[in-house]
N, C-alpha and C. Protein backbone atom coordinates (compact mmCIF):
# COMPACT_ATOMS: atom_id res chain seq x y z
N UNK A 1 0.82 -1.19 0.00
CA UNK A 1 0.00 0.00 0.00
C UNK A 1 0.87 1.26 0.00
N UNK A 2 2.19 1.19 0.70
CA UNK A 2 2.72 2.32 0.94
C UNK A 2 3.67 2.65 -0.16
N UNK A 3 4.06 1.63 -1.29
CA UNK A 3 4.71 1.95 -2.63
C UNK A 3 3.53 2.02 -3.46
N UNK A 4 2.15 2.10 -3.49
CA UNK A 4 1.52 2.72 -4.28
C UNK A 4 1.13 4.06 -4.16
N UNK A 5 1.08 4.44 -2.84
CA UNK A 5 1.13 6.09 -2.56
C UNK A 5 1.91 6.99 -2.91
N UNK A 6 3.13 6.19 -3.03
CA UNK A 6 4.55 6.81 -3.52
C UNK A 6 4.16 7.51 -5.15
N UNK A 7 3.72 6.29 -5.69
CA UNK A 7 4.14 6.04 -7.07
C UNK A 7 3.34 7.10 -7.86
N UNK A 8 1.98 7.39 -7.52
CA UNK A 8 1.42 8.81 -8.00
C UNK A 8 2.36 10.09 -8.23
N UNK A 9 3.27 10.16 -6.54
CA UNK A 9 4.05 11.90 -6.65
C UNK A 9 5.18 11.04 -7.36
N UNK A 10 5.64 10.47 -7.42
CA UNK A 10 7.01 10.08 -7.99
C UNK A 10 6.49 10.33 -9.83
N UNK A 11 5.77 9.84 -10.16
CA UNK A 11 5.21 10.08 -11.78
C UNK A 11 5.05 11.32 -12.06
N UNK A 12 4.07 11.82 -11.16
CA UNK A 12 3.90 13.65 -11.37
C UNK A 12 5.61 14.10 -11.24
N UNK A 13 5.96 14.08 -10.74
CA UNK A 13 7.48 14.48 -10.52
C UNK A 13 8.06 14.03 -11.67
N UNK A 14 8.52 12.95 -12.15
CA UNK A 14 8.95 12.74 -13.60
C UNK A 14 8.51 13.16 -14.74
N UNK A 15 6.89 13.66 -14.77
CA UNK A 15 6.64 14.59 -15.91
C UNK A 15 6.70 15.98 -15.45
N UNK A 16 6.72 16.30 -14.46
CA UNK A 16 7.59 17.64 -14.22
C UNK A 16 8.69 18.06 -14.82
N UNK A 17 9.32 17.21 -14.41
CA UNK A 17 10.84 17.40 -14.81
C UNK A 17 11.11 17.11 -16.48
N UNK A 18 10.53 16.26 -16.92
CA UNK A 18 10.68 16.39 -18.27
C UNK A 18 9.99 17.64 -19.04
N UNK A 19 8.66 18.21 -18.52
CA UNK A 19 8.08 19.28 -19.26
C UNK A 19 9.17 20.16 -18.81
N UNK A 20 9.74 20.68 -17.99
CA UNK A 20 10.89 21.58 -17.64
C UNK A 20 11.93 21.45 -18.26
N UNK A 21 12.82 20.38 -18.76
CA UNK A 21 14.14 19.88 -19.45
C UNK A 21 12.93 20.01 -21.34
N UNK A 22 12.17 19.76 -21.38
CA UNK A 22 11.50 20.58 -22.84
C UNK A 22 11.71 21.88 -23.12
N UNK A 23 11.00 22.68 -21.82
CA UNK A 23 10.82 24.08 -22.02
C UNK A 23 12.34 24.70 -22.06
N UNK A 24 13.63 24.13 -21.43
CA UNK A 24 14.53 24.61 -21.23
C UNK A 24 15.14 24.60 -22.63
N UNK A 25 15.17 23.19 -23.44
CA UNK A 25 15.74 23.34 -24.34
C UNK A 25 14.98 23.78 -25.67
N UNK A 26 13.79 23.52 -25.49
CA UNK A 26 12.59 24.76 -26.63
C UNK A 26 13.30 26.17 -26.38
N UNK A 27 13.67 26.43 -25.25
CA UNK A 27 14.08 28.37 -25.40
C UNK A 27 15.21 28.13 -25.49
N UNK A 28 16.53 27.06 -25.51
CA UNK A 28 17.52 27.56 -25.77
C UNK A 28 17.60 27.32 -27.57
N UNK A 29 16.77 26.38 -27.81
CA UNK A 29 16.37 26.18 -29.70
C UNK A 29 16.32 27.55 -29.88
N UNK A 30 15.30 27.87 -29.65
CA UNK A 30 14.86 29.24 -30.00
C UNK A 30 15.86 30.62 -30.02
N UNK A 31 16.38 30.85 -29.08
CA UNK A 31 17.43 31.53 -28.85
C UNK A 31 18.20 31.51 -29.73
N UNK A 32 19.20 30.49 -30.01
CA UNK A 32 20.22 30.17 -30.94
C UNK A 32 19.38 30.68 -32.44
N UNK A 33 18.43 30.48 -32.89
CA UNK A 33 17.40 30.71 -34.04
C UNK A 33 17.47 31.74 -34.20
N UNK A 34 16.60 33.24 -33.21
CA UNK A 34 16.81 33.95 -33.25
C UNK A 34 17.96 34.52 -33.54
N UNK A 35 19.05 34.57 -32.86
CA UNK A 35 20.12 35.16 -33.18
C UNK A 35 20.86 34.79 -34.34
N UNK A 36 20.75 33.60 -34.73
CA UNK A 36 21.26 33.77 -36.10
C UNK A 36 20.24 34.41 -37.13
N UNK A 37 19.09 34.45 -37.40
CA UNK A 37 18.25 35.08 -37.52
C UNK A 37 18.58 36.54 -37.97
N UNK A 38 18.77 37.30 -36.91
CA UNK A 38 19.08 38.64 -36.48
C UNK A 38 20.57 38.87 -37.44
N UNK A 39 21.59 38.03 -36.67
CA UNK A 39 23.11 38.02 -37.91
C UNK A 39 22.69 38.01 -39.25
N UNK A 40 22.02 37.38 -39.99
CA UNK A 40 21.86 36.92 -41.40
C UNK A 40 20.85 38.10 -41.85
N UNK A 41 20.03 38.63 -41.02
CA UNK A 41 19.42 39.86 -41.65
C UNK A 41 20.40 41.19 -41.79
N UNK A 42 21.12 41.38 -40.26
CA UNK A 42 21.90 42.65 -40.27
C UNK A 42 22.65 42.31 -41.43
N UNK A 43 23.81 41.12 -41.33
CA UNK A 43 24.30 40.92 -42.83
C UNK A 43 23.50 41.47 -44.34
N UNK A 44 22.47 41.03 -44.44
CA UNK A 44 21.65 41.50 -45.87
C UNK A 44 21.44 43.06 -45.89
N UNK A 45 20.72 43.32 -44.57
CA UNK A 45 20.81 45.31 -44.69
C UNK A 45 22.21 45.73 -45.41
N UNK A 46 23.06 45.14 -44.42
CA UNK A 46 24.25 46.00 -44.52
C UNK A 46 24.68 45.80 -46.10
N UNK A 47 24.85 44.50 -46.72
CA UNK A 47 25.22 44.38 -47.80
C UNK A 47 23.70 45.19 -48.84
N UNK A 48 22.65 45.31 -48.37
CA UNK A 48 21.96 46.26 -49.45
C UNK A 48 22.08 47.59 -49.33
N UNK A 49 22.51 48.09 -48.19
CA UNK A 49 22.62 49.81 -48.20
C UNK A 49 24.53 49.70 -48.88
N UNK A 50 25.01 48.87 -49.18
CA UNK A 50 26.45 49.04 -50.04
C UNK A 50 26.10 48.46 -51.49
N UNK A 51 24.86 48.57 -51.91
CA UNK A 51 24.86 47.86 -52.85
C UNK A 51 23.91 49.77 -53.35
N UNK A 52 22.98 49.75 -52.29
CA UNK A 52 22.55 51.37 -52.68
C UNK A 52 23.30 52.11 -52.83
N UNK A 53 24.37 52.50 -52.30
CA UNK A 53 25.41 53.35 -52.67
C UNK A 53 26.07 53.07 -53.82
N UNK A 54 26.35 51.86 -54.64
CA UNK A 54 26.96 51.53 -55.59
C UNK A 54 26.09 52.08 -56.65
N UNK A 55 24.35 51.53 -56.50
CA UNK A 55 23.95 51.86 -57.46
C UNK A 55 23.69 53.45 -57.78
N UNK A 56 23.72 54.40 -56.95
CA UNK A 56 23.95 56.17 -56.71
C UNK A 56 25.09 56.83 -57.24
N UNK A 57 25.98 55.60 -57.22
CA UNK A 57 27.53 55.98 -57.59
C UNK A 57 27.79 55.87 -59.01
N UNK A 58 26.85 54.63 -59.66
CA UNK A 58 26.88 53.78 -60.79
C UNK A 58 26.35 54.82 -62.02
N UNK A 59 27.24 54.97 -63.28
CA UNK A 59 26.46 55.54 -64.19
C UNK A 59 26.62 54.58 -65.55
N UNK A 60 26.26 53.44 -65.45
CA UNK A 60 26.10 52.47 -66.49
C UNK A 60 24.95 52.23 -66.37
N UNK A 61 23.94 52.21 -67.49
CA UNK A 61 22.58 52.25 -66.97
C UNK A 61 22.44 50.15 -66.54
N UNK A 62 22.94 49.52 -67.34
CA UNK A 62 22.99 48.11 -67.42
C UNK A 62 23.46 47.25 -66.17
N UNK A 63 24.83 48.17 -65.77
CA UNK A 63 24.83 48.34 -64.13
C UNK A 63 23.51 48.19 -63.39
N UNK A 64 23.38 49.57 -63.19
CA UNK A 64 22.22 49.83 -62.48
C UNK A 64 21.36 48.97 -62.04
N UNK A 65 20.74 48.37 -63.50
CA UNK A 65 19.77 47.68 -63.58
C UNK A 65 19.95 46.20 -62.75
N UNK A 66 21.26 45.85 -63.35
CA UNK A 66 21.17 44.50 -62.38
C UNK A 66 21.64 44.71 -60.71
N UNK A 67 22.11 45.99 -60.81
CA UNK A 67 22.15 46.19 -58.94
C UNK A 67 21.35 46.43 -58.94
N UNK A 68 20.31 47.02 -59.11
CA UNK A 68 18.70 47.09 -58.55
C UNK A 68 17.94 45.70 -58.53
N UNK A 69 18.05 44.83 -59.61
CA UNK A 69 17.06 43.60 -59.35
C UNK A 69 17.93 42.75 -58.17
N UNK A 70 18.84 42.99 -58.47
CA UNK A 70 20.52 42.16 -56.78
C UNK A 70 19.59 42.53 -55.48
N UNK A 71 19.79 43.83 -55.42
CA UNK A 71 18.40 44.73 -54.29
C UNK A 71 17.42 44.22 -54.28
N UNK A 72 16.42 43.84 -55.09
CA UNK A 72 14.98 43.36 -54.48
C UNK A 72 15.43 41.93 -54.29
N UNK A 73 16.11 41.38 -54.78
CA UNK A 73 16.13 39.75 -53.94
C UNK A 73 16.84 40.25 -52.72
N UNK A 74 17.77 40.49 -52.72
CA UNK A 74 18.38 40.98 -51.33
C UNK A 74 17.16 41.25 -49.95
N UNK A 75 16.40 42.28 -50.70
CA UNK A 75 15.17 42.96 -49.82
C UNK A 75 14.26 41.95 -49.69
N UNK A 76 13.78 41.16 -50.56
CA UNK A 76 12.92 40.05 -50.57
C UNK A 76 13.23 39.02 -49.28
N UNK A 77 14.73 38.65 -49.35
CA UNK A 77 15.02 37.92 -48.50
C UNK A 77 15.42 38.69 -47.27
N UNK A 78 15.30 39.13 -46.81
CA UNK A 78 15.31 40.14 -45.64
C UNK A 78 13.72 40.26 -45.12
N UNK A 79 13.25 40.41 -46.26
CA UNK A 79 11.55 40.24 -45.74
C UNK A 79 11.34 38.84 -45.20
N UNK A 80 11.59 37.82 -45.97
CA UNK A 80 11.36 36.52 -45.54
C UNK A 80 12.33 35.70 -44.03
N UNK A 81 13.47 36.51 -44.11
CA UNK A 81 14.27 36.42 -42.93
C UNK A 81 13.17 36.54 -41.48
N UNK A 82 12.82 37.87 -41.69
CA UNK A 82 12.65 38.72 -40.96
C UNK A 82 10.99 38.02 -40.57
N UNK A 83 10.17 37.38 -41.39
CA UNK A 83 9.09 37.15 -41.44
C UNK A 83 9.03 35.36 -40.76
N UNK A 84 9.82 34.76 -40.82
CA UNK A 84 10.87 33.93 -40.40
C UNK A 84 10.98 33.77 -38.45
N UNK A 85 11.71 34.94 -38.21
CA UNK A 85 12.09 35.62 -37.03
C UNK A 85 10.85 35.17 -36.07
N UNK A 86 9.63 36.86 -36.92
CA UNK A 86 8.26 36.44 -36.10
C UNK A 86 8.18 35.08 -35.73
N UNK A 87 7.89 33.99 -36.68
CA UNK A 87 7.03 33.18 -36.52
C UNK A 87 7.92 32.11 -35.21
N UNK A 88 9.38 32.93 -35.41
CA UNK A 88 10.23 31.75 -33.99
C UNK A 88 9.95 32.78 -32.54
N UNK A 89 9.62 33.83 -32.60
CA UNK A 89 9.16 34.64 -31.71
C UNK A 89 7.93 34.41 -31.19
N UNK A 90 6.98 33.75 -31.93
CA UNK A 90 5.68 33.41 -31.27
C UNK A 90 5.64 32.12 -31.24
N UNK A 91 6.52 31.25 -31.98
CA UNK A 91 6.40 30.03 -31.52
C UNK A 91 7.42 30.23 -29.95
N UNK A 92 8.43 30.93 -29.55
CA UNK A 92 8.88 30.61 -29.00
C UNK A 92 7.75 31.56 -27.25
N UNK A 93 7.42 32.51 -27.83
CA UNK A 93 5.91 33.12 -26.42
C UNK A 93 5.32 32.22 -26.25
N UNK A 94 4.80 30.89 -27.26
CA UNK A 94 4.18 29.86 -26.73
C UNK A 94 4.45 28.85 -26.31
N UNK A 95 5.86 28.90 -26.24
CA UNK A 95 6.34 27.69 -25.32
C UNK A 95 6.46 28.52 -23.76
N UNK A 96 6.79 29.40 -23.83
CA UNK A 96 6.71 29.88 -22.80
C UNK A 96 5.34 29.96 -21.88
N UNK A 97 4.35 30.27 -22.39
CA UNK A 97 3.48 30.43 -21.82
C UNK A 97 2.84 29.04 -21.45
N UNK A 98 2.96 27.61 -22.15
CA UNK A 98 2.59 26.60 -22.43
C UNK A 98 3.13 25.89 -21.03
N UNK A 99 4.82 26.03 -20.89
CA UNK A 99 5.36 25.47 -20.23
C UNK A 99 5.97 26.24 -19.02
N UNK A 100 6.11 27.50 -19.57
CA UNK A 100 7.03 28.58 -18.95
C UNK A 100 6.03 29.04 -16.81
């Protein structure tokens, strides 16, 4: 009788601890995500505002043209980076809130 009384808190206690060793490593996933995330966008700004200056600088019209279409994929993927980001930002509020 007295190892079945046990065995209830001892179980609750083992899924404790595992929903906790989840949530710990769901936010450190997340984390690491984010921040590369964040690197790989600042990277794209930075390389499109040197790519804007080139094309300001540029008087080949043929130039131009293909640094400007370079720019909207550049920008495109900066949108999608960035759009990216969100969705590890709210997946990652809902682990928090889930488990947190």
């Amino acid at each position: 009788m007295a190892n079945s009384s046990l065995l209830l808190p001892i179980a609750t206690l083992f899924v404790v601890l595992i929903a906790i060793e989840f949530y710990a490593t769901a936010q450190n996933s997340f984390s690491v995500e984010l921040s590369q995330l964040d690197r790989q966008i600042l990277e794209l700004q930075q390389r499109a505002d040197q790519l804007r200056q080139q094309i300001a600088n540029e008087n080949n019209p043929a130039i131009i043209e293909s640094d400007t279409r370079t720019l909207q994929l550049i920008q495109q993927e900066i949108n999608r980076l960035q759009t990216l980001r969100e969705s590890f930002q709210n997946a990652d509020q809902n682990v928090a809130q889930n488990f947190g």
